[in-house]
N, C-alpha and C. Protein backbone atom coordinates (compact mmCIF):
# COMPACT_ATOMS: atom_id res chain seq x y z
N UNK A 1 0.85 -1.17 0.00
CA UNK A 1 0.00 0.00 0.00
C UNK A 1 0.89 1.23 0.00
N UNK A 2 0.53 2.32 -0.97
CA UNK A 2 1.26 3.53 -0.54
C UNK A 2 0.87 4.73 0.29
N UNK A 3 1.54 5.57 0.73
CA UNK A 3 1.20 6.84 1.33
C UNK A 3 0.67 7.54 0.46
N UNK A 4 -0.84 7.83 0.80
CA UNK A 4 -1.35 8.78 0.20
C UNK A 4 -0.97 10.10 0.07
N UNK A 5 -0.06 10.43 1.08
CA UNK A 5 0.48 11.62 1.10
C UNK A 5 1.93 12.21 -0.12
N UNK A 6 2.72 10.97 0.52
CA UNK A 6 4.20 11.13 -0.05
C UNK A 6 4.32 10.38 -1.00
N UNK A 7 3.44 9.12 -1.32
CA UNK A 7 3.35 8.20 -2.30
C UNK A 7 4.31 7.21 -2.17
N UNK A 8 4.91 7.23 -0.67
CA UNK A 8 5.74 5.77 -0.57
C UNK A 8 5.38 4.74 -0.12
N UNK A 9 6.13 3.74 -0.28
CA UNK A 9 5.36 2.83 0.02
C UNK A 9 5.53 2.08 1.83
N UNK A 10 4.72 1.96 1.94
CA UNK A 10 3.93 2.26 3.56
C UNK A 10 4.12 0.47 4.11
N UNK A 11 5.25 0.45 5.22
CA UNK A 11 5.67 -0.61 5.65
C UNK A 11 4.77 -0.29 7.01
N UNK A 12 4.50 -1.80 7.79
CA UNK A 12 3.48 -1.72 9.01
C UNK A 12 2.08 -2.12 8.26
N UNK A 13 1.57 -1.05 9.31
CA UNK A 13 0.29 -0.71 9.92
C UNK A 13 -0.06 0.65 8.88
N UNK A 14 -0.21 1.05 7.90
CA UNK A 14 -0.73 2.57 7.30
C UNK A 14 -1.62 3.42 8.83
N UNK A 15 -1.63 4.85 9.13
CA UNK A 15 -2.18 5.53 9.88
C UNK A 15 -3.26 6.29 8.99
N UNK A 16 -4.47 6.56 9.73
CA UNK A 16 -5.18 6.93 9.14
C UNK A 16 -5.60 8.73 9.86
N UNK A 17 -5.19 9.24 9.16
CA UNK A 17 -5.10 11.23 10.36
C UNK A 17 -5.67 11.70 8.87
N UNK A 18 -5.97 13.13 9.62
CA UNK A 18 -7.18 14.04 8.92
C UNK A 18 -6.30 15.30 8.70
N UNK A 19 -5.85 15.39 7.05
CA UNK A 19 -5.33 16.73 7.19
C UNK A 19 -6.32 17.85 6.67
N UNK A 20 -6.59 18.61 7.11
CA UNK A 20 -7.24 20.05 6.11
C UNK A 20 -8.90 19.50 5.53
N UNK A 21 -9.48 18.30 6.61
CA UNK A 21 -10.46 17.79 6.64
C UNK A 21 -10.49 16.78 5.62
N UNK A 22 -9.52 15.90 5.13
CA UNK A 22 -9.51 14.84 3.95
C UNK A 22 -8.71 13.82 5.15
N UNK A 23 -9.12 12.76 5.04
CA UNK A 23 -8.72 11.75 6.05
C UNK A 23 -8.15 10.68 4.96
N UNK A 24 -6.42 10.45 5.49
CA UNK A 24 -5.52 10.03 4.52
C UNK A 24 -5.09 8.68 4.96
N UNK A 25 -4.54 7.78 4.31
CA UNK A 25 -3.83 6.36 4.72
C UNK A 25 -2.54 6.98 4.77
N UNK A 26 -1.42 7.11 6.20
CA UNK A 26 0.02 8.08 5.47
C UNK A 26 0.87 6.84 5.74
N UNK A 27 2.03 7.09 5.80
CA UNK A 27 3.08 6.35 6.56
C UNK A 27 3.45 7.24 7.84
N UNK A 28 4.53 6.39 8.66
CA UNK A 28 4.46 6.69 9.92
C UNK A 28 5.29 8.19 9.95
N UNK A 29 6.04 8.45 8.56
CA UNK A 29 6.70 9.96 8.77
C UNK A 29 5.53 10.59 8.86
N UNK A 30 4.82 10.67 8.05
CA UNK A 30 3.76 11.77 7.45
C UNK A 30 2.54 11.99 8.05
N UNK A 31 2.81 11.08 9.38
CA UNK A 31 1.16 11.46 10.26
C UNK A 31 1.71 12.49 11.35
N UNK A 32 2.72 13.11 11.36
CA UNK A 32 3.01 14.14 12.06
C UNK A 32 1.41 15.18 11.80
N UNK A 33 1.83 15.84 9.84
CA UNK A 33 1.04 16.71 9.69
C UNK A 33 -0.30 16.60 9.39
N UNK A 34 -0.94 15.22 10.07
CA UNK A 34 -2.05 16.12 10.25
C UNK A 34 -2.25 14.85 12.12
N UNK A 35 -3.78 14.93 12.70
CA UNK A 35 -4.07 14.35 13.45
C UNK A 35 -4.77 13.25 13.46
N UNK A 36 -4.62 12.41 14.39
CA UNK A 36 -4.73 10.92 14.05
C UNK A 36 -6.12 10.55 14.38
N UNK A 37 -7.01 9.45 13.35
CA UNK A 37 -8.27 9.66 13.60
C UNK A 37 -8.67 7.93 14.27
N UNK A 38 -9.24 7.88 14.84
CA UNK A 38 -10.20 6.42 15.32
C UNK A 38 -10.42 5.59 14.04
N UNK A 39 -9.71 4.48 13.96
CA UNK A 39 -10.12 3.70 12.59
C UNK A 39 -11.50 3.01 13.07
N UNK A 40 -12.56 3.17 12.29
CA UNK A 40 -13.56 2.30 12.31
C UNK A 40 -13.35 0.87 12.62
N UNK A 41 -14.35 0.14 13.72
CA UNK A 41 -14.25 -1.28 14.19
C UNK A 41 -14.91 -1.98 12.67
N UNK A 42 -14.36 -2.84 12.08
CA UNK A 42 -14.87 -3.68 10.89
C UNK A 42 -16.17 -4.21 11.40
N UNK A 43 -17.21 -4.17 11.02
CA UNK A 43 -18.62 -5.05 11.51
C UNK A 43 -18.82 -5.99 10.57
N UNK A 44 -17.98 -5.51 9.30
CA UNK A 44 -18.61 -6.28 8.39
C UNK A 44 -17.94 -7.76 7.93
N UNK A 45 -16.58 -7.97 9.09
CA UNK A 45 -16.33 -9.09 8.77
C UNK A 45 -17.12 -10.50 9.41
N UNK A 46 -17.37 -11.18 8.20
CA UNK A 46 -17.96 -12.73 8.55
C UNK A 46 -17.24 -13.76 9.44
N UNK A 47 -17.74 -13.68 10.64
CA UNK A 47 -17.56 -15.10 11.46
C UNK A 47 -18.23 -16.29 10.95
N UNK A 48 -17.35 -17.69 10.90
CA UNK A 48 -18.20 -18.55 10.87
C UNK A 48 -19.18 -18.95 11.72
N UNK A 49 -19.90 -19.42 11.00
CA UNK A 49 -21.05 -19.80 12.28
C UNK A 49 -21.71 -21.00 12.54
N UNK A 50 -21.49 -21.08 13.80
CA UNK A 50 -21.87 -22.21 14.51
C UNK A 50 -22.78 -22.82 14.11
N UNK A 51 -23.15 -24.34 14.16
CA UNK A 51 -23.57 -25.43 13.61
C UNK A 51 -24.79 -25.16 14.57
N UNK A 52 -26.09 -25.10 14.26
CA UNK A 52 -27.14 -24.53 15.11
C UNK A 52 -27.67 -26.04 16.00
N UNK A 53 -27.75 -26.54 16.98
CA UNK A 53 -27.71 -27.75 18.02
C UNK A 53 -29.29 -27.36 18.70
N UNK A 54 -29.83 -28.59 18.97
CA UNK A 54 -31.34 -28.75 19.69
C UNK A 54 -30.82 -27.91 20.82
N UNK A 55 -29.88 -27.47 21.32
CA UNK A 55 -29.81 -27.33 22.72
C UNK A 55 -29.47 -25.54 23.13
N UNK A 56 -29.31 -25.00 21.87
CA UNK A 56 -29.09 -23.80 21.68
C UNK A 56 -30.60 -22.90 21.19
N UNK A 57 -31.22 -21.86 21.55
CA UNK A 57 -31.71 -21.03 21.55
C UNK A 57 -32.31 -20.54 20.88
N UNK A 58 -33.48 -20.25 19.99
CA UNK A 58 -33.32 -19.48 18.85
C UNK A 58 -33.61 -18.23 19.46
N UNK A 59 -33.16 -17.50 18.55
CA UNK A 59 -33.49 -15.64 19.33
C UNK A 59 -34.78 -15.66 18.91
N UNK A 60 -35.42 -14.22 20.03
CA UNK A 60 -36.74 -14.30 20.30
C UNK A 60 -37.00 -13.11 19.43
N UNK A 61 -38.12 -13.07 18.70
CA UNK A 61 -38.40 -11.88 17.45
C UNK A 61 -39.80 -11.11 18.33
N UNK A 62 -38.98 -9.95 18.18
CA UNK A 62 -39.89 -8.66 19.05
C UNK A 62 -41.07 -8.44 17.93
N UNK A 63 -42.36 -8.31 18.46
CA UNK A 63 -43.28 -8.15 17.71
C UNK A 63 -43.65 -6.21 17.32
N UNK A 64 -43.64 -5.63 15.75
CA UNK A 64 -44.01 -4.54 16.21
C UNK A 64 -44.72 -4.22 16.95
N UNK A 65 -44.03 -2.88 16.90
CA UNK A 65 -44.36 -2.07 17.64
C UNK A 65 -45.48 -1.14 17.31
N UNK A 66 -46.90 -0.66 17.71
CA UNK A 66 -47.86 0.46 17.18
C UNK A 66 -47.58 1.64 17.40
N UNK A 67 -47.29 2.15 16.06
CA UNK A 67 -46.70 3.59 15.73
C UNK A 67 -48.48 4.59 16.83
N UNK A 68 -47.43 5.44 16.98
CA UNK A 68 -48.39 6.59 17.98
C UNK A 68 -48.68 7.55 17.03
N UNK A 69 -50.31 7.77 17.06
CA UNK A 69 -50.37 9.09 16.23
C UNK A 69 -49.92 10.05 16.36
N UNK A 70 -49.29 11.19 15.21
CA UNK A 70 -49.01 12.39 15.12
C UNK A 70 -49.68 13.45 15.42
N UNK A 71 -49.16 14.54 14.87
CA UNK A 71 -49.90 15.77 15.21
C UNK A 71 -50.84 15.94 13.43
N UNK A 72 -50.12 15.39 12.53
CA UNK A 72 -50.69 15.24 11.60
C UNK A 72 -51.98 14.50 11.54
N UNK A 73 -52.11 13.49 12.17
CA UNK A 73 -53.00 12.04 12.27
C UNK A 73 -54.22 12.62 12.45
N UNK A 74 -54.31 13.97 13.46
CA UNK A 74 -55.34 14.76 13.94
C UNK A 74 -56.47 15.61 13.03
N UNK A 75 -56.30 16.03 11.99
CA UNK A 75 -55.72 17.16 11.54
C UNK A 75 -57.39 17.22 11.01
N UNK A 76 -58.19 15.73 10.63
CA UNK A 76 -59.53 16.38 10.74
C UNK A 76 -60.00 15.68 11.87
N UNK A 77 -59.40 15.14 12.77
CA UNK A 77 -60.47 14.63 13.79
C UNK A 77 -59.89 13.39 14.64
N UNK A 78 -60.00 12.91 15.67
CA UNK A 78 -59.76 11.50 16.18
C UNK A 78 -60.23 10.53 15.52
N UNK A 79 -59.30 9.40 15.43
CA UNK A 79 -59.94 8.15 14.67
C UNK A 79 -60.62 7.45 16.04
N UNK A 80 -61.80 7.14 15.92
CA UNK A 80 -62.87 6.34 16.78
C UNK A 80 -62.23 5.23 17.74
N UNK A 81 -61.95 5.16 18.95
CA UNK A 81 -61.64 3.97 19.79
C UNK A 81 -61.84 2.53 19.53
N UNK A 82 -62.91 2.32 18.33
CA UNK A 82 -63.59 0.88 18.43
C UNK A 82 -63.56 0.99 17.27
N UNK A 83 -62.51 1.47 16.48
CA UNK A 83 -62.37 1.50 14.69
C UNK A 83 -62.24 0.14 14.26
N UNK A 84 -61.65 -0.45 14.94
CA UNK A 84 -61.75 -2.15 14.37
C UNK A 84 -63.02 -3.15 14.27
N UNK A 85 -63.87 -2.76 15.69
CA UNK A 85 -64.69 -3.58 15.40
C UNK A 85 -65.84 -2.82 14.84
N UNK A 86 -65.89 -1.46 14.52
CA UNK A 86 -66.28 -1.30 13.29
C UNK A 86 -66.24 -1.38 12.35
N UNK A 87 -65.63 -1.15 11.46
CA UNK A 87 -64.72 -1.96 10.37
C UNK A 87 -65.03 -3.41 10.75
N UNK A 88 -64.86 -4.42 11.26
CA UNK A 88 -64.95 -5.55 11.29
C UNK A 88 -66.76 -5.72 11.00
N UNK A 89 -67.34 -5.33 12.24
CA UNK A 89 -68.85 -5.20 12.04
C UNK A 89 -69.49 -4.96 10.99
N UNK A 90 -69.49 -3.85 9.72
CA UNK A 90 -69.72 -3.30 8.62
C UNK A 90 -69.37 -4.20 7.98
N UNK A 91 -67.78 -5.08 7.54
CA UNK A 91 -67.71 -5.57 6.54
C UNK A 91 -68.89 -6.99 7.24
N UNK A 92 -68.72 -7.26 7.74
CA UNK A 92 -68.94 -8.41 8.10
C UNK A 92 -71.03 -8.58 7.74
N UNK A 93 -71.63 -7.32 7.98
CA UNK A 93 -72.78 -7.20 7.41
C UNK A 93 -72.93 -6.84 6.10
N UNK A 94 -72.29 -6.36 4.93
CA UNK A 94 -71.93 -6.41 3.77
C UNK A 94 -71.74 -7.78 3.13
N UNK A 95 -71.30 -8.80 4.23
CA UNK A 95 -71.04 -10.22 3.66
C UNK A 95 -69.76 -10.16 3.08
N UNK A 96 -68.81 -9.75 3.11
CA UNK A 96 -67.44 -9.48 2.56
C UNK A 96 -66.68 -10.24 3.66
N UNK A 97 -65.51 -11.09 2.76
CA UNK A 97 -64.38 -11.53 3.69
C UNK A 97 -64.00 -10.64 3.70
N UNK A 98 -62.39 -10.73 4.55
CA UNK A 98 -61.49 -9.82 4.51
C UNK A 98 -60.73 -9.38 2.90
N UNK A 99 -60.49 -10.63 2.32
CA UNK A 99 -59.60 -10.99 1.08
C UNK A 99 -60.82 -9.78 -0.11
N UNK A 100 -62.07 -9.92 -0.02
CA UNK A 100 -63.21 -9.35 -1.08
C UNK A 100 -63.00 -8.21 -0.61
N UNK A 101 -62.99 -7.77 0.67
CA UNK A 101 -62.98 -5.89 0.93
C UNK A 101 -61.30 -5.70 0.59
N UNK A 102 -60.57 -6.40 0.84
CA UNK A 102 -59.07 -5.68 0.52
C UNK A 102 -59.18 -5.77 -1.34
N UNK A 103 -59.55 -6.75 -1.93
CA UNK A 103 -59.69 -6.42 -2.97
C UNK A 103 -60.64 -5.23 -3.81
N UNK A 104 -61.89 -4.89 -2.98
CA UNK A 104 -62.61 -3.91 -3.15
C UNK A 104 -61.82 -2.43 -3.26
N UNK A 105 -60.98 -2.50 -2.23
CA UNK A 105 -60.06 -1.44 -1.99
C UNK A 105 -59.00 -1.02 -2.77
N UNK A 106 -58.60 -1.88 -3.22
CA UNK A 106 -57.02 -2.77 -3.97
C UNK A 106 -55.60 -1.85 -3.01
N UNK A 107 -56.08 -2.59 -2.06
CA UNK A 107 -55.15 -3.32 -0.22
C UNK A 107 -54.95 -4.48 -0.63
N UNK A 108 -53.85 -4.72 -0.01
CA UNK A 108 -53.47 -5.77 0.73
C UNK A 108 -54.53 -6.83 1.81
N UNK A 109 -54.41 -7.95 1.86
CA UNK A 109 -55.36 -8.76 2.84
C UNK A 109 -54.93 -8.43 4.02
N UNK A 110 -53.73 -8.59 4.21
CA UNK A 110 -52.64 -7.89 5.58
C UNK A 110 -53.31 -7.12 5.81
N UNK A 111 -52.78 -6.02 5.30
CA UNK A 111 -53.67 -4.46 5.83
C UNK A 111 -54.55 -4.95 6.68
N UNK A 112 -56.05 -5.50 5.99
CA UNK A 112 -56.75 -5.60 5.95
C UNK A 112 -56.86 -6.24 7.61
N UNK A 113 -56.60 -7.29 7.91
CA UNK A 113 -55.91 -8.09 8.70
C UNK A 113 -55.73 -7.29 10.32
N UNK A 114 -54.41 -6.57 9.95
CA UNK A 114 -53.89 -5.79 10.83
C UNK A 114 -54.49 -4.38 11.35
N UNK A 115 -55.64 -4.31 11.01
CA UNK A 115 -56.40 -3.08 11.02
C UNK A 115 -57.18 -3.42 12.12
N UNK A 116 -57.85 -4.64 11.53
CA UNK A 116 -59.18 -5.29 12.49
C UNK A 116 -58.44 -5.62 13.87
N UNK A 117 -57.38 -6.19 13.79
CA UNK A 117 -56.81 -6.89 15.13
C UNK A 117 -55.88 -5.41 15.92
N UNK A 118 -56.31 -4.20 15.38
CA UNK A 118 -55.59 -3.37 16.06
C UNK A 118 -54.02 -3.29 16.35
N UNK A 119 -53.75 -3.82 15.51
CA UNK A 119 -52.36 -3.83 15.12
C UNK A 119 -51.70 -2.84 14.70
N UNK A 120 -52.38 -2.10 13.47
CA UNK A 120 -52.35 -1.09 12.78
C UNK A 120 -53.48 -0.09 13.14
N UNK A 121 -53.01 1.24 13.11
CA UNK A 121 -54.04 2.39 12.98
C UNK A 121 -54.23 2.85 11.38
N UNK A 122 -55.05 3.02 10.86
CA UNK A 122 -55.41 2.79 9.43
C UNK A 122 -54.89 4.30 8.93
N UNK A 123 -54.18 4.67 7.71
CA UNK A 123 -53.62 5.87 7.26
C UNK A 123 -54.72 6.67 6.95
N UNK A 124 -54.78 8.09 6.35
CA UNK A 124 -55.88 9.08 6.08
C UNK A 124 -56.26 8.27 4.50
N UNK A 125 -55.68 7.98 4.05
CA UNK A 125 -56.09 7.23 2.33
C UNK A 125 -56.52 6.39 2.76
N UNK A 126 -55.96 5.00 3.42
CA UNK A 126 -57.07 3.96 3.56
C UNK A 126 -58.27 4.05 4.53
N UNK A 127 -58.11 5.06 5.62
CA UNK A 127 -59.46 5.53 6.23
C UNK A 127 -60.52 5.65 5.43
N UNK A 128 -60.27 6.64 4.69
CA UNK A 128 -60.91 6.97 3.62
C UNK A 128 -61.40 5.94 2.58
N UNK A 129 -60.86 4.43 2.20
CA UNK A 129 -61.64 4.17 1.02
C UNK A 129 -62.09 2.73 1.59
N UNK A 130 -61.56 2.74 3.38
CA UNK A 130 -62.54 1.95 4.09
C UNK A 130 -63.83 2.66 4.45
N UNK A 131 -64.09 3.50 4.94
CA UNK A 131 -65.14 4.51 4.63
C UNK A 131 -66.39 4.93 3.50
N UNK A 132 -65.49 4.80 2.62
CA UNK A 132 -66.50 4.74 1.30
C UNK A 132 -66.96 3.50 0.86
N UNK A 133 -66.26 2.20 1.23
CA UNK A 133 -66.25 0.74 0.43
C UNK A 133 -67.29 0.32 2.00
N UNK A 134 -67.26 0.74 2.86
CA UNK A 134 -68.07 0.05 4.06
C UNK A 134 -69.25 1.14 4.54
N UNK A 135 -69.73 2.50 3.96
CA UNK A 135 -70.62 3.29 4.58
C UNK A 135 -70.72 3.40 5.51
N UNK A 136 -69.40 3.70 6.39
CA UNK A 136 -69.22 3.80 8.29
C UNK A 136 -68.32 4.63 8.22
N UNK A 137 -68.41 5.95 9.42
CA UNK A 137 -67.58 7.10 9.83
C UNK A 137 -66.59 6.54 10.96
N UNK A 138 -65.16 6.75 10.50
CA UNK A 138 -64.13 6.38 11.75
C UNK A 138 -63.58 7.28 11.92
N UNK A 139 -64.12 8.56 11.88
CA UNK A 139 -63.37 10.16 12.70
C UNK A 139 -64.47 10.65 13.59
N UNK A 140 -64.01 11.25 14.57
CA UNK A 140 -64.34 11.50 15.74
C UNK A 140 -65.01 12.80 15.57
N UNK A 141 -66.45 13.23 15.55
CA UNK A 141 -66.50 14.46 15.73
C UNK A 141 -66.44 15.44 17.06
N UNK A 142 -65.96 16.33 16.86
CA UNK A 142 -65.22 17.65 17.67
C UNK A 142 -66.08 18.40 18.02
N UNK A 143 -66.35 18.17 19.71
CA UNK A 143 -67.41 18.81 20.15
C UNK A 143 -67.08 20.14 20.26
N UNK A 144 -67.50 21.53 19.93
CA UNK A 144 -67.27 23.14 20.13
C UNK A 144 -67.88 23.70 21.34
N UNK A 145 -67.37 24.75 21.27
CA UNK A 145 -68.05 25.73 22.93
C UNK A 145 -69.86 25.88 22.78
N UNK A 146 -69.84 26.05 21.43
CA UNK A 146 -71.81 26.14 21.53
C UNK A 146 -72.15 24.63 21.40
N UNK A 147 -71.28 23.53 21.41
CA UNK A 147 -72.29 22.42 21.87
C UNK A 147 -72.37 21.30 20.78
N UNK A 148 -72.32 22.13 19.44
CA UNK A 148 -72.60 21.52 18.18
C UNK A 148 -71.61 21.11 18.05
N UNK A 149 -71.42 19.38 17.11
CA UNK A 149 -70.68 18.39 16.94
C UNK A 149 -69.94 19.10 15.73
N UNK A 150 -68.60 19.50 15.30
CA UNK A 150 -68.19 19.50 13.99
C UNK A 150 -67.19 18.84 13.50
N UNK A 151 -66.45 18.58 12.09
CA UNK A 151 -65.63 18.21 12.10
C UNK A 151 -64.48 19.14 12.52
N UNK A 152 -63.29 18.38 13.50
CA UNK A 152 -62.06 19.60 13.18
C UNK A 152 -61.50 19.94 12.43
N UNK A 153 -61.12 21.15 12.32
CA UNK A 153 -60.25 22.22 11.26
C UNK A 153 -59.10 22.26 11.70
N UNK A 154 -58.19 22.62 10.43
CA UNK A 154 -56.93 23.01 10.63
C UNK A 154 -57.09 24.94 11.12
N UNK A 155 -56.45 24.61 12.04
CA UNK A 155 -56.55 26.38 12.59
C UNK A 155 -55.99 27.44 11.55
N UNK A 156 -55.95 28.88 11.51
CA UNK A 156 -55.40 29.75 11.13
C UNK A 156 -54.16 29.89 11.40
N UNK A 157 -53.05 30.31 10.56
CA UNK A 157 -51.93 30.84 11.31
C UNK A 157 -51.98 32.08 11.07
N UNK A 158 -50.25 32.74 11.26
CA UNK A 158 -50.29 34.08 11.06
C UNK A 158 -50.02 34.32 10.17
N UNK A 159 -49.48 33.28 9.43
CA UNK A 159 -49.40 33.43 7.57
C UNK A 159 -50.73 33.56 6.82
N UNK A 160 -51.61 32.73 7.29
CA UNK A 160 -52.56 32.86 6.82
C UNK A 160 -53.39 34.12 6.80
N UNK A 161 -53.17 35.02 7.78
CA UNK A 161 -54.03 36.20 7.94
C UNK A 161 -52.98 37.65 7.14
N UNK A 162 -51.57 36.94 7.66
CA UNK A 162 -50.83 38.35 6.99
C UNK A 162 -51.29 38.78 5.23
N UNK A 163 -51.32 39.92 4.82
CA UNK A 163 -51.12 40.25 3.67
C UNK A 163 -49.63 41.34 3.68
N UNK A 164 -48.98 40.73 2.57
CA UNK A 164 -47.85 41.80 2.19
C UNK A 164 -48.19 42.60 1.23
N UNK A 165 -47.54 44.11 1.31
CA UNK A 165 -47.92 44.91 0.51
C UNK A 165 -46.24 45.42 -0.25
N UNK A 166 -46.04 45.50 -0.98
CA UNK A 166 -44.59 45.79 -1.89
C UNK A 166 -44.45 47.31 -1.51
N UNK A 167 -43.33 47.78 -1.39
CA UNK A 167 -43.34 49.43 -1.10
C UNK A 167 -43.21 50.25 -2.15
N UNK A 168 -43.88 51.49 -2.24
CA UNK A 168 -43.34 51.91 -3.85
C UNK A 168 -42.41 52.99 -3.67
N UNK A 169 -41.78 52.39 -4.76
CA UNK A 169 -40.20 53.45 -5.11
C UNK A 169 -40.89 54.95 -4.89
């Protein structure tokens, strides 16, 4: 291997230092000028591996995890507490398997699947064309100060209200 620096050729161990922010392979003269950096631990070398035996372990596979709604998720309303077994209920009086409504949809059966068993919280698109394919509301309406149920709104900002006016020369 040579010195990237001096271009000789580099007996040992090559050092790996950072001159002028370019991180070089030098030889051992040439790592004076600059400073010496942490060589990365290799991860990527292959151990062989052990002959797998009745008596050894298999590792245990963590089941996901249910993503937490956002601030986005909100944005017209809470999705309903009992969204599954609505959704489940509806299709299920429609006479639809799971496999006929995911195809109705063109979903996945999964999806489909993982929705009902609360696994999954259903996205604003497939809310939506479970909604239309089953004639059942899974957003929460937003009770107001006078009482009346509405859907929620995205609020105003201050962009929204500013107007700019250009100055004239």
């Amino acid at each position: 291997m040579q010195c990237e620096m001096c271009g000789e050729t580099i007996r040992g161990t090559p050092k790996l230092v950072r001159v002028e922010g370019a991180e070089l392979q030098v030889c051992s003269r040439c790592e004076k000028y600059g400073t010496e950096v942490q060589q990365p631990r290799r991860t990527d070398v292959k151990r062989p591996a052990a002959q797998p035996s009745a008596a050894t372990p298999r590792p245990v596979v963590s089941l996901p995890v249910r993503r937490k709604r956002d601030l986005f998720d909100y944005m017209e309303g809470e999705i309903v507490e009992d969204y599954a077994e609505r959704i489940r209920r509806a299709r299920m009086e429609k006479g639809l398997s799971q496999k006929d409504l995911a195809m109705q949809m063109k979903e996945r059966e999964l999806l489909i699947k993982k929705i009902e068993k609360r696994e999954l919280i259903p996205e604003e698109d497939v809310r939506k064309k479970l909604e239309r394919a089953l004639g059942i509301k899974l957003i929460d309406a937003v009770a107001t100060e006078s009482g009346k149920k509405t859907q929620a709104k995205i609020t105003q900002t201050l962009g929204d209200l500013t107007v700019i006016k250009k100055a004239k020369k």
